[in-house]
Protein backbone atom coordinates (compact mmCIF):
# COMPACT_ATOMS: atom_id res chain seq x y z
CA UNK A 1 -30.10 8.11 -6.58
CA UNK A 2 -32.55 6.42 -8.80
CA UNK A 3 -32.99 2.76 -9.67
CA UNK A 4 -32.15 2.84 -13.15
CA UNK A 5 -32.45 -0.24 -15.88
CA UNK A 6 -30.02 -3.15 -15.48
CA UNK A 7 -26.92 -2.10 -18.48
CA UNK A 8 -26.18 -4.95 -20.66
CA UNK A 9 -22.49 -4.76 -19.41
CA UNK A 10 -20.85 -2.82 -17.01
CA UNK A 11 -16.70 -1.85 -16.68
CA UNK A 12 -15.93 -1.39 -13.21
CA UNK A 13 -12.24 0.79 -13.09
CA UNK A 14 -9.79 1.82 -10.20
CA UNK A 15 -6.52 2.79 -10.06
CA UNK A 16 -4.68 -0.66 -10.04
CA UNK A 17 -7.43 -3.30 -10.57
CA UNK A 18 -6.24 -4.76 -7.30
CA UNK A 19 -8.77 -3.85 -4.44
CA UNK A 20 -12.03 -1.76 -5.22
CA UNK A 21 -12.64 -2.74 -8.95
CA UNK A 22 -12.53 -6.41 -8.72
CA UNK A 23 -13.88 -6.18 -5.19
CA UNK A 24 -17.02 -4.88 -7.58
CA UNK A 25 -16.57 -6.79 -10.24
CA UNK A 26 -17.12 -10.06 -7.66
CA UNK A 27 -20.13 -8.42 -6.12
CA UNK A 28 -21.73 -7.58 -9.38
CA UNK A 29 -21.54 -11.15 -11.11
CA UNK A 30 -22.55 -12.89 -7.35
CA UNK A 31 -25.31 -10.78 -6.78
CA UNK A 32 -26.88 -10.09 -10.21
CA UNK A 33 -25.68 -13.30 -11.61
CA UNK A 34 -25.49 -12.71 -15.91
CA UNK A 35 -27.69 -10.06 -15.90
CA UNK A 36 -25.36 -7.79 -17.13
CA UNK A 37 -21.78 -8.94 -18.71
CA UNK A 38 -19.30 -7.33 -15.92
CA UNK A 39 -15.30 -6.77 -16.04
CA UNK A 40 -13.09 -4.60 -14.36
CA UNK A 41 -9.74 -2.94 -14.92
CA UNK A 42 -7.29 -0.63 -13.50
CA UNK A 43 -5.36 3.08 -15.32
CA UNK A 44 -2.07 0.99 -14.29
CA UNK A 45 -1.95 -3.10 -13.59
CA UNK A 46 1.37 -2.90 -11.58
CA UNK A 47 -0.39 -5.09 -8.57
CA UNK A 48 -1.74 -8.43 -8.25
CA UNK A 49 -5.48 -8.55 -6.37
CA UNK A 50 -4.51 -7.48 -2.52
CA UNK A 51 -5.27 -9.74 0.18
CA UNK A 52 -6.66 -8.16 2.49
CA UNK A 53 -9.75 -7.80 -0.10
CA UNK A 54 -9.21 -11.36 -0.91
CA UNK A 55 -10.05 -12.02 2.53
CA UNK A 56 -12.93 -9.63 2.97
CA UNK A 57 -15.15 -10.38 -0.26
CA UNK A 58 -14.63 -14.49 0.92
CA UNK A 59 -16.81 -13.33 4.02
CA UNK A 60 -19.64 -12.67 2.03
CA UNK A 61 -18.90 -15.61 -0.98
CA UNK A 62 -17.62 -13.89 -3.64
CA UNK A 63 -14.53 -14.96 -4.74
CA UNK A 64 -11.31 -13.06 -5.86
CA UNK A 65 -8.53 -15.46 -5.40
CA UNK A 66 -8.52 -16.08 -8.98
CA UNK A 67 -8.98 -12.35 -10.22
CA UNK A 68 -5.78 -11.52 -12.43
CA UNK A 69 -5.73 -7.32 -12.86
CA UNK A 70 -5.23 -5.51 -16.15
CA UNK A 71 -5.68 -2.09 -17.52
CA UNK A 72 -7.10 -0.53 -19.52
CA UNK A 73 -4.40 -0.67 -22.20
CA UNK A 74 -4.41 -4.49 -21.89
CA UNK A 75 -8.26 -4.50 -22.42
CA UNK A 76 -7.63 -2.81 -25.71
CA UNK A 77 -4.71 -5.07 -26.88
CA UNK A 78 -6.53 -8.39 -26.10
CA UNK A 79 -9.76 -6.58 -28.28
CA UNK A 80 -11.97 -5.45 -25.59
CA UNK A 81 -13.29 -2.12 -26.89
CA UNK A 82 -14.49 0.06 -23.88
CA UNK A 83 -17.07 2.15 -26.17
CA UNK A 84 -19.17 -1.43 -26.07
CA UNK A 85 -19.86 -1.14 -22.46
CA UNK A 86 -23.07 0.48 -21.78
CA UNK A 87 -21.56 1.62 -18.22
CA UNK A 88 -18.60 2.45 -16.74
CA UNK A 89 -18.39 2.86 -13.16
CA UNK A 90 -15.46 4.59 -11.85
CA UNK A 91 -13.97 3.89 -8.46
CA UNK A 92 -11.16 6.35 -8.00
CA UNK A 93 -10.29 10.56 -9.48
CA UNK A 94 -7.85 9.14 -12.51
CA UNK A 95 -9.56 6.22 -13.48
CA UNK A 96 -12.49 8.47 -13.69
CA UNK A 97 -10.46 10.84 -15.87
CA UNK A 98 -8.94 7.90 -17.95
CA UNK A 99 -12.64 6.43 -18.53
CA UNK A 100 -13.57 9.34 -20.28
CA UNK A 101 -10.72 10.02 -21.70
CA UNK A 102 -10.98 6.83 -23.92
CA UNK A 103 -14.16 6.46 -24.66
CA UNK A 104 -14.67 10.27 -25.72
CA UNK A 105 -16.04 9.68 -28.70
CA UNK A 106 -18.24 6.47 -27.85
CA UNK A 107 -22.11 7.10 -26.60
CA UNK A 108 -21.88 5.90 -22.83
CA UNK A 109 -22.38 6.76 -19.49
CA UNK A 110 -19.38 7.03 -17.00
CA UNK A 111 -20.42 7.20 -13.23
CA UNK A 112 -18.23 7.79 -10.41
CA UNK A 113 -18.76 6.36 -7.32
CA UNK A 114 -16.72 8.03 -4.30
CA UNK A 115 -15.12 4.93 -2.77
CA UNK A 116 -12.83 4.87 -0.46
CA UNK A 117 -9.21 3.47 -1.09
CA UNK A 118 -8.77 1.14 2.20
CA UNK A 119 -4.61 1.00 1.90
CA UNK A 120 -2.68 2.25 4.04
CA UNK A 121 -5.46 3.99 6.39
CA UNK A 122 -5.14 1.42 9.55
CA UNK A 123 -2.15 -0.51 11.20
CA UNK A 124 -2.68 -4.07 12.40
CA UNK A 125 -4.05 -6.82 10.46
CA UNK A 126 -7.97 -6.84 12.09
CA UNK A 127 -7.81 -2.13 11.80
CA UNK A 128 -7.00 -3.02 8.07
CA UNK A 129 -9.56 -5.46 7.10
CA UNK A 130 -12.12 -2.99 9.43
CA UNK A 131 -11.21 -0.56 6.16
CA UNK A 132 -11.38 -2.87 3.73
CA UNK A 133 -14.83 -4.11 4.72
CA UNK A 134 -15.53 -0.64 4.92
CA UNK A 135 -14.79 -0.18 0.84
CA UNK A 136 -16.85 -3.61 -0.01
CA UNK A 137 -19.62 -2.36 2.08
CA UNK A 138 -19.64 1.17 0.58
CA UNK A 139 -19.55 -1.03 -2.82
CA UNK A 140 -22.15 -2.81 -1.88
CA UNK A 141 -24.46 0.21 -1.06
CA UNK A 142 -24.11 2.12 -4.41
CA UNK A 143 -24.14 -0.72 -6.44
CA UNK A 144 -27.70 -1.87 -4.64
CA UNK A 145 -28.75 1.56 -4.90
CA UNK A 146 -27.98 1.73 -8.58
CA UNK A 147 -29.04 -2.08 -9.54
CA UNK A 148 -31.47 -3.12 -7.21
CA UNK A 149 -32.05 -5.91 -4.33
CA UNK A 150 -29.56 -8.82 -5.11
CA UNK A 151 -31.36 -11.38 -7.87
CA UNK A 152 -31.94 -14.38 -5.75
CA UNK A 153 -29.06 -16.93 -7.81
CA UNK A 154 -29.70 -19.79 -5.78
C-alpha cells in the first residue's frame, strides 16, 4: 500500500460507531493532529462507545470517554453531507456497502480496511481487551501505512 497525500477530511464508518470507528477516529486526530478534519459514524447508532475500547485507546492517550456515536442518517439530519469528505474509510462489509451507497453520485474515494470486530471473540475481561488491542493495533497499522509516521503534536 502506498503513502498517499494527507485528505482534507476523512469519515471513518463501522457498523455501530461504538468500537472500531471512533477507536480511529481518536487515533487519527491524536496522531495527525488537524491535518485532516476527521469524524466517524456507524450504518446503525443503537450503542454507546464500548468499554472495553474505552479502556484500550486510554493506553496509548487517545481519548474516547467522551465519543457520543451516530449514523450516518444522523450525520445527514444535523447537515453533514458525506459527498464533502475527500475519504471514507470503511471498517466493516455493510458500512462499506452503505458508504457507497450514499455517496454514489459524489466524486470520492471509499477504502475498506479489513478490521477485525473484537466482540464477542474472547471470555474474561484481560482475553477481551487482548482482542480489542488487537483491532486498535490493526488500526493503527493501516492508518500509518496510509498516512504516514505520526506528526510529532507535542
Amino acid at each position: 500500500m502506498t503513502q498517499d497525500k494527507m485528505p482534507s477530511s476523512v469519515l471513518f464508518c463501522c457498523d455501530h460507531n461504538s468500537i472500531r470507528s471512533p477507536m480511529a477516529e481518536g487515533m487519527m486526530k491524536k496522531f495527525y493532529g488537524r491535518a485532516a478534519y476527521v469524524q466517524s459514524a456507524g450504518v446503525k447508532n443503537d450503542m454507546e462507545v464500548d468499554g472495553f475500547a474505552i479502556a484500550v485507546c486510554d493506553e496509548i492517550g487517545v481519548p474516547l470517554a467522551n465519543h457520543r456515536s451516530r449514523s450516518f442518517e444522523e450525520m445527514q439530519d444535523w447537515g453533514d453531507d458525506l459527498g464533502q469528505f475527500d475519504l471514507i474509510v470503511a471498517l466493516s462489509p455493510a458500512s462499506q456497502r452503505m458508504a457507497l451507497e450514499m455517496t454514489r453520485h459524489a466524486h470520492l474515494d471509499v477504502e475498506y480496511w479489513p478490521i477485525m470486530d473484537p466482540t464477542g471473540l474472547a471470555e474474561g475481561r484481560e482475553a477481551r481487551l487482548a482482542a480489542y488491542r488487537q483491532t486498535r493495533d490493526q488500526i493503527e497499522t493501516r492508518m500509518r501505512a496510509r498516512f504516514g509516521p505520526p506528526h510529532d503534536l507535542t
